[in-house]
C-alpha atoms as a PDB file:
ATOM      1  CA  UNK A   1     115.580  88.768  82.664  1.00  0.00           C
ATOM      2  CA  UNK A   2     116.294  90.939  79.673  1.00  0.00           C
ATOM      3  CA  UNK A   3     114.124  90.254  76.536  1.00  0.00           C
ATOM      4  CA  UNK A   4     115.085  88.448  73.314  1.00  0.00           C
ATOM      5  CA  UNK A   5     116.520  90.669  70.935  1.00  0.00           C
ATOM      6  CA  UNK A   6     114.685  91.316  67.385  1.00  0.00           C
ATOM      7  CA  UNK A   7     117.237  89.775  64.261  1.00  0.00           C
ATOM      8  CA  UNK A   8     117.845  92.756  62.297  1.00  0.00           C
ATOM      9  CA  UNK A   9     116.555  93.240  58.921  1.00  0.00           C
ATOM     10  CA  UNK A  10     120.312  92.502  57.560  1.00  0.00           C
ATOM     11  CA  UNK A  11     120.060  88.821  59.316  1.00  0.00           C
ATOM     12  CA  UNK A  12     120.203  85.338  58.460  1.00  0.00           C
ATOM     13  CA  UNK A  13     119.122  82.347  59.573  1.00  0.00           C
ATOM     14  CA  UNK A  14     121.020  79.179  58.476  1.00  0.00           C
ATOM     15  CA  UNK A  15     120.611  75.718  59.948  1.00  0.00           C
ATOM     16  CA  UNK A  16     122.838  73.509  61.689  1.00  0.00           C
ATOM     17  CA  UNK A  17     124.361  72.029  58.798  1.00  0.00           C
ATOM     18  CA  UNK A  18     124.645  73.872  55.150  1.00  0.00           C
ATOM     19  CA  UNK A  19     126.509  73.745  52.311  1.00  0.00           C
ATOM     20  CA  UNK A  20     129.507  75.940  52.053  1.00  0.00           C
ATOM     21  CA  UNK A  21     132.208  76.584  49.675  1.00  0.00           C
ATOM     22  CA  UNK A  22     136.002  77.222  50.041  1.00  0.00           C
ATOM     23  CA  UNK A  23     136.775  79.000  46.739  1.00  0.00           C
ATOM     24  CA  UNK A  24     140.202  79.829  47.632  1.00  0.00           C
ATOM     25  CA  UNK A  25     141.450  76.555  48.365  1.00  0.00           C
ATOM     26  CA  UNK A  26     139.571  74.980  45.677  1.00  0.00           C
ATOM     27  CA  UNK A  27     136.683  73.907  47.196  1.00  0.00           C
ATOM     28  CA  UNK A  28     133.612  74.800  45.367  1.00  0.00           C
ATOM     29  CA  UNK A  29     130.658  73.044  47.969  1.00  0.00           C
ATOM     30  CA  UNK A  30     131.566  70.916  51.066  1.00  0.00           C
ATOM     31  CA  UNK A  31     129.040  70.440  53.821  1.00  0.00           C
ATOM     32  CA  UNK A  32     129.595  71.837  57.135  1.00  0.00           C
ATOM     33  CA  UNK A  33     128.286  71.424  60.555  1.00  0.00           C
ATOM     34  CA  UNK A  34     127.346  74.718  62.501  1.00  0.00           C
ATOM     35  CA  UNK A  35     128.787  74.601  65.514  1.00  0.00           C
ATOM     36  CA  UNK A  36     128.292  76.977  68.107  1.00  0.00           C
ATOM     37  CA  UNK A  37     129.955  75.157  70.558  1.00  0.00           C
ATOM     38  CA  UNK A  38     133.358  74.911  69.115  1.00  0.00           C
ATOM     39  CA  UNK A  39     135.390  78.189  69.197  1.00  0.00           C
ATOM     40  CA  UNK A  40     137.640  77.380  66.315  1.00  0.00           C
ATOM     41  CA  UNK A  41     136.386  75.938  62.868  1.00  0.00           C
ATOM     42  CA  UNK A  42     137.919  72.912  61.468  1.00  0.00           C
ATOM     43  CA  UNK A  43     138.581  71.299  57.931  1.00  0.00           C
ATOM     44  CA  UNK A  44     139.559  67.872  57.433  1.00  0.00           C
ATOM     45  CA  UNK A  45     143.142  67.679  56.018  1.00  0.00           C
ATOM     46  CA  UNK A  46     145.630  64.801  55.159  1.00  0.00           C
ATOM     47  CA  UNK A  47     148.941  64.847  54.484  1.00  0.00           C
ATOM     48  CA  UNK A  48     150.072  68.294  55.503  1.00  0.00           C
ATOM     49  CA  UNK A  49     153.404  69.375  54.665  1.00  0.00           C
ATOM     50  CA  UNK A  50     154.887  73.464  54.866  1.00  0.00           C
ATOM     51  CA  UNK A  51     156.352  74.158  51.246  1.00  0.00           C
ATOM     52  CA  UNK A  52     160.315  73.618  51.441  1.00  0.00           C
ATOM     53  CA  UNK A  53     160.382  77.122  49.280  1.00  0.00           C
ATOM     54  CA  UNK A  54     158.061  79.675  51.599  1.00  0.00           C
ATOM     55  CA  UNK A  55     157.655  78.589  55.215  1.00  0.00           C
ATOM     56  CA  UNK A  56     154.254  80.470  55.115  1.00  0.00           C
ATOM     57  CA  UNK A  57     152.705  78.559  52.888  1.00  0.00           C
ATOM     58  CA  UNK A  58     151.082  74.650  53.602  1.00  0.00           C
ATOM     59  CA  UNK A  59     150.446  72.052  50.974  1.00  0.00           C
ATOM     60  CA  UNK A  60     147.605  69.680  52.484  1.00  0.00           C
ATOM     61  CA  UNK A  61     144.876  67.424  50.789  1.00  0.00           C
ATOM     62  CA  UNK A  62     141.204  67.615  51.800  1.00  0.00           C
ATOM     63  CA  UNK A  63     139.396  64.102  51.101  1.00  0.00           C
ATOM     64  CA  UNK A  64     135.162  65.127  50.577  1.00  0.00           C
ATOM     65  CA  UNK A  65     133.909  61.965  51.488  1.00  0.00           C
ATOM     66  CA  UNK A  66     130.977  62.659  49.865  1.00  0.00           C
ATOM     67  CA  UNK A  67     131.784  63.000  46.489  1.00  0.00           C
ATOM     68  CA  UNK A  68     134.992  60.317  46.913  1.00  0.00           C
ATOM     69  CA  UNK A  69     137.226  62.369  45.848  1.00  0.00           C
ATOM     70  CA  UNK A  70     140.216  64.472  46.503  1.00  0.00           C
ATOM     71  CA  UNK A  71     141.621  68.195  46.642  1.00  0.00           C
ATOM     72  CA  UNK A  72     144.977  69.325  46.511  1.00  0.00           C
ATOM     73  CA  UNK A  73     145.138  73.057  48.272  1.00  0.00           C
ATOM     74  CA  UNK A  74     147.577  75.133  49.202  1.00  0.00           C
ATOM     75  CA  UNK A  75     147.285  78.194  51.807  1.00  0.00           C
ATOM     76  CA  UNK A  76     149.326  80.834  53.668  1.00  0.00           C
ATOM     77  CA  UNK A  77     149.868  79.658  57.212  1.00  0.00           C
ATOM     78  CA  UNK A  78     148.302  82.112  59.680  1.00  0.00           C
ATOM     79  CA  UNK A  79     149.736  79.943  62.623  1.00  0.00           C
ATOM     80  CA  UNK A  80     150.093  77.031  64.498  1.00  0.00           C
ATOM     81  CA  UNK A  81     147.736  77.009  68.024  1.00  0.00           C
ATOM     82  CA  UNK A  82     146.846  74.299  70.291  1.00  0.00           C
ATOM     83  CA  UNK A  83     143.229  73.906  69.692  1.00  0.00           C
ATOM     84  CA  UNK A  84     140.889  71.455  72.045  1.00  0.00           C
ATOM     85  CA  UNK A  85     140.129  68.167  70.265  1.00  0.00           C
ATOM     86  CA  UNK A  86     136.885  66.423  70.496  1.00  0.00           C
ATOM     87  CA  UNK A  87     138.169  64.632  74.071  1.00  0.00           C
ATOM     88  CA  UNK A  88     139.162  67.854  75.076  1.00  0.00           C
ATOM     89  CA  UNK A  89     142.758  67.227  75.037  1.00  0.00           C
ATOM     90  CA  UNK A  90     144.934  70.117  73.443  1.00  0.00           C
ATOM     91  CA  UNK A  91     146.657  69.394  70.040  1.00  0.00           C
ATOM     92  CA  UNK A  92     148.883  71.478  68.134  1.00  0.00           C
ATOM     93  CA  UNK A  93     147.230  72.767  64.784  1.00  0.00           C
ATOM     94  CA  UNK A  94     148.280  74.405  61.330  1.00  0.00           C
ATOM     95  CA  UNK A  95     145.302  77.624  60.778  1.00  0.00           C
ATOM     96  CA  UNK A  96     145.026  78.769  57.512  1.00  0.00           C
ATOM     97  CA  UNK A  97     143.077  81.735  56.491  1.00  0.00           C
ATOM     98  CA  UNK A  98     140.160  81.218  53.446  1.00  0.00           C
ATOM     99  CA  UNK A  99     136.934  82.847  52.118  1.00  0.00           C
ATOM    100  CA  UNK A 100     133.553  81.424  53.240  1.00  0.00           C
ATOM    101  CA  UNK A 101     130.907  81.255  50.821  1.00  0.00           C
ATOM    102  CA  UNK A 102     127.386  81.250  52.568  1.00  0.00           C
ATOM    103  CA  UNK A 103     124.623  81.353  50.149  1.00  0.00           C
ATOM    104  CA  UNK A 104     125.407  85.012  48.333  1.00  0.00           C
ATOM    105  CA  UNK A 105     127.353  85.818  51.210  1.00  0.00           C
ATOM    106  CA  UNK A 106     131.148  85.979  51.770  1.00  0.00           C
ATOM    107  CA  UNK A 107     133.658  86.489  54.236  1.00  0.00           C
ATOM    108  CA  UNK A 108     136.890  85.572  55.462  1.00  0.00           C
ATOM    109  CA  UNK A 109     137.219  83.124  58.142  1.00  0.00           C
ATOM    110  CA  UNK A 110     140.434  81.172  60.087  1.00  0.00           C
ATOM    111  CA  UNK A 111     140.178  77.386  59.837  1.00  0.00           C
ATOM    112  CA  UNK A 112     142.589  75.035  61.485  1.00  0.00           C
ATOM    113  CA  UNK A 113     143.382  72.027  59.699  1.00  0.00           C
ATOM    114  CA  UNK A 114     142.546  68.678  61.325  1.00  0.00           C
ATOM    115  CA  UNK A 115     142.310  65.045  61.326  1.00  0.00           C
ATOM    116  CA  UNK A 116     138.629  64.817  61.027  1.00  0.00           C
ATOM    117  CA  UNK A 117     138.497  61.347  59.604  1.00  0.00           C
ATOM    118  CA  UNK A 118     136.376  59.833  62.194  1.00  0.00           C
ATOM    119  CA  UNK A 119     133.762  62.774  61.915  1.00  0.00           C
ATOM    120  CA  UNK A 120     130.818  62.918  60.209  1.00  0.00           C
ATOM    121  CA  UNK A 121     131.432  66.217  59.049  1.00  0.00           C
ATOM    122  CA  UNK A 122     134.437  67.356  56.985  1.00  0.00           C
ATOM    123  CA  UNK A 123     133.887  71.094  57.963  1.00  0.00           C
ATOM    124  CA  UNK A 124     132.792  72.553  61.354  1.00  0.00           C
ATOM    125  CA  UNK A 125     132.253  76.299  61.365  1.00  0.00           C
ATOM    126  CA  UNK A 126     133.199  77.562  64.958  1.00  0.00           C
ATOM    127  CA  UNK A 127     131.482  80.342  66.112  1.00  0.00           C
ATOM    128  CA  UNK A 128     134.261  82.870  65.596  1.00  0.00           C
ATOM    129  CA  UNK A 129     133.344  82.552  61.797  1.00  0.00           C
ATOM    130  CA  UNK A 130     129.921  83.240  62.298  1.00  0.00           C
ATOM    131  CA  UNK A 131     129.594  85.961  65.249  1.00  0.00           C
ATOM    132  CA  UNK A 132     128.744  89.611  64.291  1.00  0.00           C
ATOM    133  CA  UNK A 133     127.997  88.777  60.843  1.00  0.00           C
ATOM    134  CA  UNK A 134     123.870  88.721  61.626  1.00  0.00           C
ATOM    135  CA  UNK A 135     123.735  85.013  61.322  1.00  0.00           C
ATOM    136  CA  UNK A 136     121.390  83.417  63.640  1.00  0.00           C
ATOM    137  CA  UNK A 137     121.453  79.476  64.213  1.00  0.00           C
ATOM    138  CA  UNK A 138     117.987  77.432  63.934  1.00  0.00           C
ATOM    139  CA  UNK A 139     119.178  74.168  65.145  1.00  0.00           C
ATOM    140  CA  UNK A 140     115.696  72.681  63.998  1.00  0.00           C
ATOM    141  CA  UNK A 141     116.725  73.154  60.119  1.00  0.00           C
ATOM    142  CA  UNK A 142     119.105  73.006  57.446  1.00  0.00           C
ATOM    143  CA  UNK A 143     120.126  74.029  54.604  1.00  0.00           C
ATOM    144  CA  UNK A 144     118.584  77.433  54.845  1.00  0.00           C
ATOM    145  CA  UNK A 145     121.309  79.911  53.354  1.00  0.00           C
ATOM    146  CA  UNK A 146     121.141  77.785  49.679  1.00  0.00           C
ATOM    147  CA  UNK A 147     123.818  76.804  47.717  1.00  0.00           C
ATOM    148  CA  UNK A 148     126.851  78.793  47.904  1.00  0.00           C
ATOM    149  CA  UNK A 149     126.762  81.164  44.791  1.00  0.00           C
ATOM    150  CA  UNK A 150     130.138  83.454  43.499  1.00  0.00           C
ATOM    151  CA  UNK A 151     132.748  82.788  41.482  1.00  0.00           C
ATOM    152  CA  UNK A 152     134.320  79.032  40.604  1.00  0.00           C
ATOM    153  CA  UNK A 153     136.623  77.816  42.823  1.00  0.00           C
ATOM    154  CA  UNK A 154     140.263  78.542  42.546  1.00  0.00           C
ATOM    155  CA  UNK A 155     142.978  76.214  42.855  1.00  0.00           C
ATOM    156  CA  UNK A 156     146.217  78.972  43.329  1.00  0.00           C
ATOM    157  CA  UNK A 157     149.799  77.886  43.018  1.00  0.00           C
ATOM    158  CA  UNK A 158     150.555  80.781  45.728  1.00  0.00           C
ATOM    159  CA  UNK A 159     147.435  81.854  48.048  1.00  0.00           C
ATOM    160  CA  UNK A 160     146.546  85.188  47.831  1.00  0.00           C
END
């Protein structure tokens, strides 16, 4: 049995639930579920339609239940990939790429857009947007990384 590796002095612990922003899509804070056990993340998203002008780009509308209201965001399309649902069952899905805010920290991550209505969470961050950037889950907390901090939110006619 090989020993537990020593976090780095670069690491970070977050919980299994913190507040994130979206900045790039016009999403300032939204709360998000770590999940470790999902490969791909996913962001709740109604009304989805690709723009009749640039096939690369996807008009969509993200509801944050918590603060009852809504965003309108726009994003190039990375893809479309048939992602595992919640049942297990394959469904084809738009992915979008964005920036992650994290506390002070920022990268980008892919996201597929998803009918998450029935979830408690409007965000889930798969673990392909958290491996090798020294994050370490502590499933016991939350809300460890802070508020996300960087610049206000942009709402872009054409993603950059």
């Amino acid at each position: 049995m090989s020993p537990k590796a020593a976090p780095t002095r670069s690491s970070q612990q977050i919980g299994w639930r913190e507040m994130v922003g979206l900045p790039r899509i016009g999403i300032d804070r939204i709360k998000a579920k770590i999940d470790t056990g999902a490969r791909t993340s996913a962001l709740h998203a109604e009304k989805m339609r690709i723009d009749a002008d640039d096939p690369q780009i996807i008009h969509f509308e993200v509801p944050l239940k918590a603060e009852k209201r809504r965003i309108q965001c726009s994003a190039r399309l990375v893809g479309v990939r048939a992602i595992k649902n919640t049942s297990g069952k394959p469904e084809n899905r738009y992915i979008i790429a964005t920036r992650l805010v994290m506390g002070e920290r920022r990268w980008l991550i892919e996201v597929s857009l998803a009918d998450r209505s029935n979830m408690g969470f409007d965000l889930i961050l798969g673990r392909t947007a958290i491996v090798r950037r020294g994050i370490t889950v502590d499933p016991g907390h939350s809300f460890l990384a802070g508020e996300p901090v960087g610049p206000q939110p942009v709402h872009p006619t054409m993603p950059k």
